[in-house]
N, C-alpha and C. Protein backbone atom coordinates (compact mmCIF):
# COMPACT_ATOMS: atom_id res chain seq x y z
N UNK A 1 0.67 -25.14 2.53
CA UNK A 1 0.61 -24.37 1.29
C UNK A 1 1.93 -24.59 0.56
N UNK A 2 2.00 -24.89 -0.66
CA UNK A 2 3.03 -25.25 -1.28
C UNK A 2 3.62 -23.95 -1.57
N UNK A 3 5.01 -23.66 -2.19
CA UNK A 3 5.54 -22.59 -2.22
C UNK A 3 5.36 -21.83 -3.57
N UNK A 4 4.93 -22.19 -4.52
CA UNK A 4 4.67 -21.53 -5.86
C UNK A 4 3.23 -20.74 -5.11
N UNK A 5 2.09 -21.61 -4.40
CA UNK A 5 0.76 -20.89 -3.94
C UNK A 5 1.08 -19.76 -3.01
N UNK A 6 2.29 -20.18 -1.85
CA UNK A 6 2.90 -19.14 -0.60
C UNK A 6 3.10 -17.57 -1.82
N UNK A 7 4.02 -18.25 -2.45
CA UNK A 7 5.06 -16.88 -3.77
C UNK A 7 3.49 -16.26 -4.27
N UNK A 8 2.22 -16.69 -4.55
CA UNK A 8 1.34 -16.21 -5.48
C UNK A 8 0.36 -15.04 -4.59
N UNK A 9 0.40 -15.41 -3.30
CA UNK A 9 -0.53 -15.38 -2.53
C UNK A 9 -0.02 -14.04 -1.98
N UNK A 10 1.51 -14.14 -1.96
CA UNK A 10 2.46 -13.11 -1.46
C UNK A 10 2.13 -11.94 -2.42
N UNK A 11 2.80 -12.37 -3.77
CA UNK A 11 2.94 -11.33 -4.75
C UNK A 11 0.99 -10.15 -4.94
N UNK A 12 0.12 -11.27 -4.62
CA UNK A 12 -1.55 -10.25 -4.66
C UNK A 12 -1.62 -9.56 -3.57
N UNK A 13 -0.79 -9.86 -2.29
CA UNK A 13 -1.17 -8.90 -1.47
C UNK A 13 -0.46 -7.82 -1.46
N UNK A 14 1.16 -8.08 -1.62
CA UNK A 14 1.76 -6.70 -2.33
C UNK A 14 1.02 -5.78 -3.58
N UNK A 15 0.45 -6.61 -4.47
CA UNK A 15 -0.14 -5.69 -5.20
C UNK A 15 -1.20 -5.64 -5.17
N UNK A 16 -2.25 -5.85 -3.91
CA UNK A 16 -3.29 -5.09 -3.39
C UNK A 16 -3.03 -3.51 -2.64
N UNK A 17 -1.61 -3.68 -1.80
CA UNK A 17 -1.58 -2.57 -1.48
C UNK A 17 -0.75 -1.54 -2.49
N UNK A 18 -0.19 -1.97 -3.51
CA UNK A 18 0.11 -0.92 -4.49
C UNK A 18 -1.00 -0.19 -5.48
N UNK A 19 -2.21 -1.37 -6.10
CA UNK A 19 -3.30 -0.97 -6.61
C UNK A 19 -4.24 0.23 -5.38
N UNK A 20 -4.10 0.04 -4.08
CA UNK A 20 -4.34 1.33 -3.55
C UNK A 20 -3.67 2.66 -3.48
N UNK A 21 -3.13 2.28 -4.50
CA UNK A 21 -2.25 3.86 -4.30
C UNK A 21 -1.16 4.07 -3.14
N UNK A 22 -1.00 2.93 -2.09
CA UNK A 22 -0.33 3.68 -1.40
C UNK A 22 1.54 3.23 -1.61
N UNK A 23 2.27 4.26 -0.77
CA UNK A 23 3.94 4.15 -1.04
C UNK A 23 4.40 3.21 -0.15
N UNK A 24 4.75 2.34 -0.44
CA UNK A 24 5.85 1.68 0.67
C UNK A 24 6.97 1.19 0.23
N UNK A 25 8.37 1.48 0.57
CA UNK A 25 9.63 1.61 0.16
C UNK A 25 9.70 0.04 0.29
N UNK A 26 10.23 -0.93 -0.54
CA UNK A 26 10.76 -2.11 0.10
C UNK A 26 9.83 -2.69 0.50
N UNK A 27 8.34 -3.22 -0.10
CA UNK A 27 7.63 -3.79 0.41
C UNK A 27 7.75 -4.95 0.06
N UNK A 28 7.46 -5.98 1.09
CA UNK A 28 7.23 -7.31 1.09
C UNK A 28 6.13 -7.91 1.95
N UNK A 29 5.84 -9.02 1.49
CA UNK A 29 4.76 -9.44 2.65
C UNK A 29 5.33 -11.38 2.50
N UNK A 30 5.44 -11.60 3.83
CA UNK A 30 5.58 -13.04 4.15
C UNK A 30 4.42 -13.88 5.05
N UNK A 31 3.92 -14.95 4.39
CA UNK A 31 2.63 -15.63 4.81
C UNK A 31 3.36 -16.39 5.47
N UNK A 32 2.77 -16.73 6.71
CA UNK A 32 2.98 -17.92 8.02
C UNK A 32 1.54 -18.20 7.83
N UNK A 33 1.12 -19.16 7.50
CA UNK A 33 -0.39 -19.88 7.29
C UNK A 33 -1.40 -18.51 7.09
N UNK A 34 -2.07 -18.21 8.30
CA UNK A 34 -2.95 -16.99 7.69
C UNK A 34 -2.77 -15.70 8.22
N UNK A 35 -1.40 -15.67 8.48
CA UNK A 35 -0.44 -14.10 8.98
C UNK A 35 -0.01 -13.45 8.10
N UNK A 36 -0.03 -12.48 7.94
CA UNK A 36 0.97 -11.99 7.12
C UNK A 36 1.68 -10.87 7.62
N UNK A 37 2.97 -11.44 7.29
CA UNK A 37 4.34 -10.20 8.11
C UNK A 37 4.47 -9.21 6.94
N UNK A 38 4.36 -7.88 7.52
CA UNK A 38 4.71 -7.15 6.13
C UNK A 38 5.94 -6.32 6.53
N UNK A 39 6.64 -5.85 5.38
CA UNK A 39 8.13 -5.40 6.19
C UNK A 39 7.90 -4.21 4.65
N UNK A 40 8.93 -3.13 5.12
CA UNK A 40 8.63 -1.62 4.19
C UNK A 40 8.67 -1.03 5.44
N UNK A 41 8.77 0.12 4.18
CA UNK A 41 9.23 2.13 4.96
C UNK A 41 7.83 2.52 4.55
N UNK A 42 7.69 3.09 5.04
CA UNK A 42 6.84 4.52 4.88
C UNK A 42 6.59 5.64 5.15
N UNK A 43 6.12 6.79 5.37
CA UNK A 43 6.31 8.08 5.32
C UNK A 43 5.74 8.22 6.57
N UNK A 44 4.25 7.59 6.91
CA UNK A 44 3.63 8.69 8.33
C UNK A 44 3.25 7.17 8.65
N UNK A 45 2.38 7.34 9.68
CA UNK A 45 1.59 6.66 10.98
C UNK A 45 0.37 6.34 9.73
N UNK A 46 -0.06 7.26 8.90
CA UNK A 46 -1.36 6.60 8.33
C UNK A 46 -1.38 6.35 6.90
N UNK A 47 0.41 6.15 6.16
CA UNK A 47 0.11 4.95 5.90
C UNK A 47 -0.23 3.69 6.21
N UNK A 48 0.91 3.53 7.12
CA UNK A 48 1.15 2.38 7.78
C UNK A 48 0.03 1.67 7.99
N UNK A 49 -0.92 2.23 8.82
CA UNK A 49 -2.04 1.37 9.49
C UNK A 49 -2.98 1.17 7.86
N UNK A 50 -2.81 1.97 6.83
CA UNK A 50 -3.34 1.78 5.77
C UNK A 50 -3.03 0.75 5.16
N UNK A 51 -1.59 0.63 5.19
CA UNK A 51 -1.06 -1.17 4.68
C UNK A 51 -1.74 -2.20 5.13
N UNK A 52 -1.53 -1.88 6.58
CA UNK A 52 -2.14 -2.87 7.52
C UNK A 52 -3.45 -3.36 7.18
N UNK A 53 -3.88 -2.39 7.12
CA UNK A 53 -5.83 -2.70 6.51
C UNK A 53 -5.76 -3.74 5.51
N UNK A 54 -5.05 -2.41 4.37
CA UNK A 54 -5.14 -2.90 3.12
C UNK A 54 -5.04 -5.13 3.03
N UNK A 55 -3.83 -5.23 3.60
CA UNK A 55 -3.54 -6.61 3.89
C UNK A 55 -4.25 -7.40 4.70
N UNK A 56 -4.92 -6.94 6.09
CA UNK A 56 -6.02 -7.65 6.97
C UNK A 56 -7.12 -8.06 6.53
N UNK A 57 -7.76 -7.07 5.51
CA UNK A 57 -9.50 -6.82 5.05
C UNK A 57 -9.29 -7.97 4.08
N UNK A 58 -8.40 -8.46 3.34
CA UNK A 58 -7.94 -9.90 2.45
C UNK A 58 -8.78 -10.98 2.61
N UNK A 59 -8.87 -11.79 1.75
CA UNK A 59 -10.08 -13.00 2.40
C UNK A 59 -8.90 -13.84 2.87
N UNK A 60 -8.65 -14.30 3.73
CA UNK A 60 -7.71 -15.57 4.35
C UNK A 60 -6.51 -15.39 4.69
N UNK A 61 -6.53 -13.74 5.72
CA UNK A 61 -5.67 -12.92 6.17
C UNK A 61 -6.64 -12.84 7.53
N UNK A 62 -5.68 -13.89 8.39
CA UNK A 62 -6.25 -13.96 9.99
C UNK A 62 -5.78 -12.33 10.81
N UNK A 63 -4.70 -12.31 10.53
CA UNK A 63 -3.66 -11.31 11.67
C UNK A 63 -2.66 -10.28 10.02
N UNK A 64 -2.07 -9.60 10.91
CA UNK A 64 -0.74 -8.56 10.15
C UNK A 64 0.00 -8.67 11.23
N UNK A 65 0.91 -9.02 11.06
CA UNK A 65 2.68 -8.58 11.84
C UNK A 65 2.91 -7.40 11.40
N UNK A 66 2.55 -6.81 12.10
CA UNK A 66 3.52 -5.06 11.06
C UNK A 66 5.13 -5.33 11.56
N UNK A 67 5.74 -5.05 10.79
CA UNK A 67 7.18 -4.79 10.47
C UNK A 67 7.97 -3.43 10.03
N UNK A 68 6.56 -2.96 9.18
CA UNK A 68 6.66 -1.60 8.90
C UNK A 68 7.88 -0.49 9.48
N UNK A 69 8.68 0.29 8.96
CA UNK A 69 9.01 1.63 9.52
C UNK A 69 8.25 2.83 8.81
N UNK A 70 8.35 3.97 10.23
CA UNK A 70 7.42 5.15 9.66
C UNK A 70 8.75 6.30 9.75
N UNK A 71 8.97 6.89 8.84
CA UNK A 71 9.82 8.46 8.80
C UNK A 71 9.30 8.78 9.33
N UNK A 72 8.25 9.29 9.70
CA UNK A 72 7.11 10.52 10.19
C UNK A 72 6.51 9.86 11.29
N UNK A 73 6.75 9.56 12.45
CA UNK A 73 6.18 9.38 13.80
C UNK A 73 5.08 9.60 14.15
N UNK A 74 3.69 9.25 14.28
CA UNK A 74 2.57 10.01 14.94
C UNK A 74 1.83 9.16 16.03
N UNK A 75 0.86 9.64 16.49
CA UNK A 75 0.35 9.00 17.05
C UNK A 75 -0.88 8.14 16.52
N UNK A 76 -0.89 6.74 17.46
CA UNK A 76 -1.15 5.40 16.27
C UNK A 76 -2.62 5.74 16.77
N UNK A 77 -3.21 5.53 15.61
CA UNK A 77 -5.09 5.15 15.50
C UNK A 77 -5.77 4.33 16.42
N UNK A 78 -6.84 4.32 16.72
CA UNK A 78 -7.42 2.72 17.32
C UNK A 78 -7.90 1.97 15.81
N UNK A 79 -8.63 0.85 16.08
CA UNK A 79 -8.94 0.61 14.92
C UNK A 79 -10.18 -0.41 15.53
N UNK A 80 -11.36 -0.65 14.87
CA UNK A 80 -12.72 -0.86 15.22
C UNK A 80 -12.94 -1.67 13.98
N UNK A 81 -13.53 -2.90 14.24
CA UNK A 81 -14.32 -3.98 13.31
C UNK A 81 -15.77 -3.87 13.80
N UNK A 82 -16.03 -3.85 12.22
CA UNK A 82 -17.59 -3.36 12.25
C UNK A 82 -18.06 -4.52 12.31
N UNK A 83 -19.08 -3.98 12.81
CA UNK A 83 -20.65 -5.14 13.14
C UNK A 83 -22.00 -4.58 12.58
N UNK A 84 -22.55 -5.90 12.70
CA UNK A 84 -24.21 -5.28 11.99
C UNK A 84 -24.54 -4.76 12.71
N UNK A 85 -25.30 -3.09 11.73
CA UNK A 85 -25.63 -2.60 12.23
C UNK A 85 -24.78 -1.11 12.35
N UNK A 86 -23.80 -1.22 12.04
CA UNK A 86 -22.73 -0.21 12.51
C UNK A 86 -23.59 0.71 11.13
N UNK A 87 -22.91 1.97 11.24
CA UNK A 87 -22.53 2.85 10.24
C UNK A 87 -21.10 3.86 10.60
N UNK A 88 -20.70 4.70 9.47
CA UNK A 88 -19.88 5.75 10.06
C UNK A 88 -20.32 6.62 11.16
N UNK A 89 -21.56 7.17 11.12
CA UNK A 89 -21.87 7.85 11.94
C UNK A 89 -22.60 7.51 13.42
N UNK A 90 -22.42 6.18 13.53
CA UNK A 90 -22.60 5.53 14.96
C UNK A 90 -21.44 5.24 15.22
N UNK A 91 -19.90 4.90 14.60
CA UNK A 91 -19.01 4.77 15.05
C UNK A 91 -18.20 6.13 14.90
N UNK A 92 -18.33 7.08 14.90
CA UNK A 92 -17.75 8.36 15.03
C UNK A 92 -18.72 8.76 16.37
N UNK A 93 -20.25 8.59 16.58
CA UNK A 93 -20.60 8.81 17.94
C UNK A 93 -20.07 7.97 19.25
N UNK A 94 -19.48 6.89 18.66
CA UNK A 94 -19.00 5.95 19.87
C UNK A 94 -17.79 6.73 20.06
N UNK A 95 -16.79 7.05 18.95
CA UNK A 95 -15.14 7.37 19.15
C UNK A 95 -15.31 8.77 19.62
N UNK A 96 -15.51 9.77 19.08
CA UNK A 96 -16.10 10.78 18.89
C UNK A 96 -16.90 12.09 20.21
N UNK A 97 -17.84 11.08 20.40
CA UNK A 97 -19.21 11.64 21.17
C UNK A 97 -19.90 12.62 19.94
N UNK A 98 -18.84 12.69 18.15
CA UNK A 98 -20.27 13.48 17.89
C UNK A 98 -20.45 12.77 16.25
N UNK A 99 -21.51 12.36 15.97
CA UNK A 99 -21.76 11.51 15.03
C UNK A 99 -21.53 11.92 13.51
N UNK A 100 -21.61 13.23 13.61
CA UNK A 100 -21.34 14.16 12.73
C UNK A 100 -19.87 14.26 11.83
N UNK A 101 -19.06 13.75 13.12
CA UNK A 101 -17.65 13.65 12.26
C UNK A 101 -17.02 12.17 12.14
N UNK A 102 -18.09 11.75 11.32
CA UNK A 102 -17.83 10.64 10.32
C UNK A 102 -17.33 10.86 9.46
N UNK A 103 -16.99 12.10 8.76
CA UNK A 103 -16.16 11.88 7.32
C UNK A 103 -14.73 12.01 8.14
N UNK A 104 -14.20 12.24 9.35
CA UNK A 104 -12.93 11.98 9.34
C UNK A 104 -12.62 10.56 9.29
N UNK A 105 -13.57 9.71 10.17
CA UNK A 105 -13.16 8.26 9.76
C UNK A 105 -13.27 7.72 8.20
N UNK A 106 -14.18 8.64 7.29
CA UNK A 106 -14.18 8.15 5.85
C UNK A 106 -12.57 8.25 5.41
N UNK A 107 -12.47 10.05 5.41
CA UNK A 107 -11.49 10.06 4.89
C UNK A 107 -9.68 9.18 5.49
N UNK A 108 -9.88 9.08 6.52
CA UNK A 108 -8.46 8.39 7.12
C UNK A 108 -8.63 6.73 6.56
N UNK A 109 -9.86 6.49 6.09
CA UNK A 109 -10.05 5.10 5.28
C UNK A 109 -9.79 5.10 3.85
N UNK A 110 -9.72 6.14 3.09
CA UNK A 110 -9.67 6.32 2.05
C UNK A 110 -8.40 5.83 1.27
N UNK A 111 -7.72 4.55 0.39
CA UNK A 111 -9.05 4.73 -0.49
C UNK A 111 -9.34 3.39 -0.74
N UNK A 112 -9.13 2.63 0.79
CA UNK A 112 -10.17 1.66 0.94
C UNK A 112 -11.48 1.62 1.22
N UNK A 113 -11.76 2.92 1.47
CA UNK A 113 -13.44 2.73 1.25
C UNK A 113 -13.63 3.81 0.43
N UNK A 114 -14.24 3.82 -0.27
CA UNK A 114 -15.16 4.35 -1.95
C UNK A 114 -16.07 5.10 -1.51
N UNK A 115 -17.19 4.67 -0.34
CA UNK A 115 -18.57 5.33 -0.39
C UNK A 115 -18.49 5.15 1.38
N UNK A 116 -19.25 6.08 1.98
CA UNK A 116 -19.51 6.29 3.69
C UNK A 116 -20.49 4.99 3.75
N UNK A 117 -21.34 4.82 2.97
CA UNK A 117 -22.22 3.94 3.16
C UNK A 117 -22.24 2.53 2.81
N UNK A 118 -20.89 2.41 2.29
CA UNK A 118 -20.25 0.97 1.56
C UNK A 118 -19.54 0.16 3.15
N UNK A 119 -19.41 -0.30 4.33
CA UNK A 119 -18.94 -0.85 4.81
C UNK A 119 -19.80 -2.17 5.22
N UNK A 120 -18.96 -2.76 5.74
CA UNK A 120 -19.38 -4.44 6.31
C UNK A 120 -18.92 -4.98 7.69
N UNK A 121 -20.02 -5.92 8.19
CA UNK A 121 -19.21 -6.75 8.81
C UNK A 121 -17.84 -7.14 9.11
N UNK A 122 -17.27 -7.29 9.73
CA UNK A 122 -15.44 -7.54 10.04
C UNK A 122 -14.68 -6.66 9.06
N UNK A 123 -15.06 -5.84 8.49
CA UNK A 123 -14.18 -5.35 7.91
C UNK A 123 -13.31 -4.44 8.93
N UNK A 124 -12.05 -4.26 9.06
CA UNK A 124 -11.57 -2.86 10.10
C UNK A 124 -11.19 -1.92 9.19
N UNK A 125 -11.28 -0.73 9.98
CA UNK A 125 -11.32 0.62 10.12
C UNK A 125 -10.33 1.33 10.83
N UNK A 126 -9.57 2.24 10.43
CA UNK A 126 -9.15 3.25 11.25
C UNK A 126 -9.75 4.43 11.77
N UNK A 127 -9.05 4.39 13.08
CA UNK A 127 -9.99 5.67 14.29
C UNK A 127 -8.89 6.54 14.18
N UNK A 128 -9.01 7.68 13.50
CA UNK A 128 -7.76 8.64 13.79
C UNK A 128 -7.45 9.46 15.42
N UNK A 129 -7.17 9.89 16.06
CA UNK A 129 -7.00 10.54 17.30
C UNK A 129 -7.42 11.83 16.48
N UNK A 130 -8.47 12.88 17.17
CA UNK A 130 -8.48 13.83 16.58
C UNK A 130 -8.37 14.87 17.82
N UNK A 131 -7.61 16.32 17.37
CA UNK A 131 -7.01 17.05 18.65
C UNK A 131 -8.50 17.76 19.35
């Protein structure tokens, strides 16, 4: 990849994750073929894995290096790539045991996903730990 395409490729995925709304102090993202290292602050545990998404779900974004720092410490998510067939509420009965609390996985996706019923194939997801 030549370096004007590396610089172009860089600059859309930073501002994929700013067009989501979310904060990250000092963000950068560096492509190694179809990696991308992302380096930034952020506030909690769910941004972070929100960057992460935000940058993975990319078309020709193999992996994320997180680099990330979090102010706010928590405990980290799992995270689940959907398959046909999935919905929220079969993967909140898998994480879960109760199918019903699918809108916590909506909302800890938000506001990469729009609609409960909008997901796909390979796309990933965050599993929040819930107490």
């Amino acid at each position: 990849m030549d370096a004007i395409r590396k610089q172009t490729r860089e600059a859309a995925l930073v501002s994929e994750v700013v067009n989501m709304g979310l904060h990250v102090e000092n963000l950068s993202v560096d492509l190694q073929g179809d990696t991308a290292i992302v380096y930034g602050q952020v506030d909690t545990q769910a941004d972070k894995e929100k960057v992460i998404l935000t940058v993975g779900n990319v078309d020709g974004v193999a992996s994320v290096d997180d680099r990330l720092e979090v102010a706010n410490p928590e405990e980290d998510s799992q995270f689940h790539e959907v398959q046909k067939g999935d919905s929220l509420s079969k993967i909140a009965k898998h994480y879960y045991g109760d199918a019903m609390k699918y809108p916590i996985i909506f909302e800890a996706n938000k506001p990469m996903l729009k609609d409960p019923d909008l997901i796909y194939p390979g796309q990933m997801l965050r599993i929040p730990p819930i107490a």
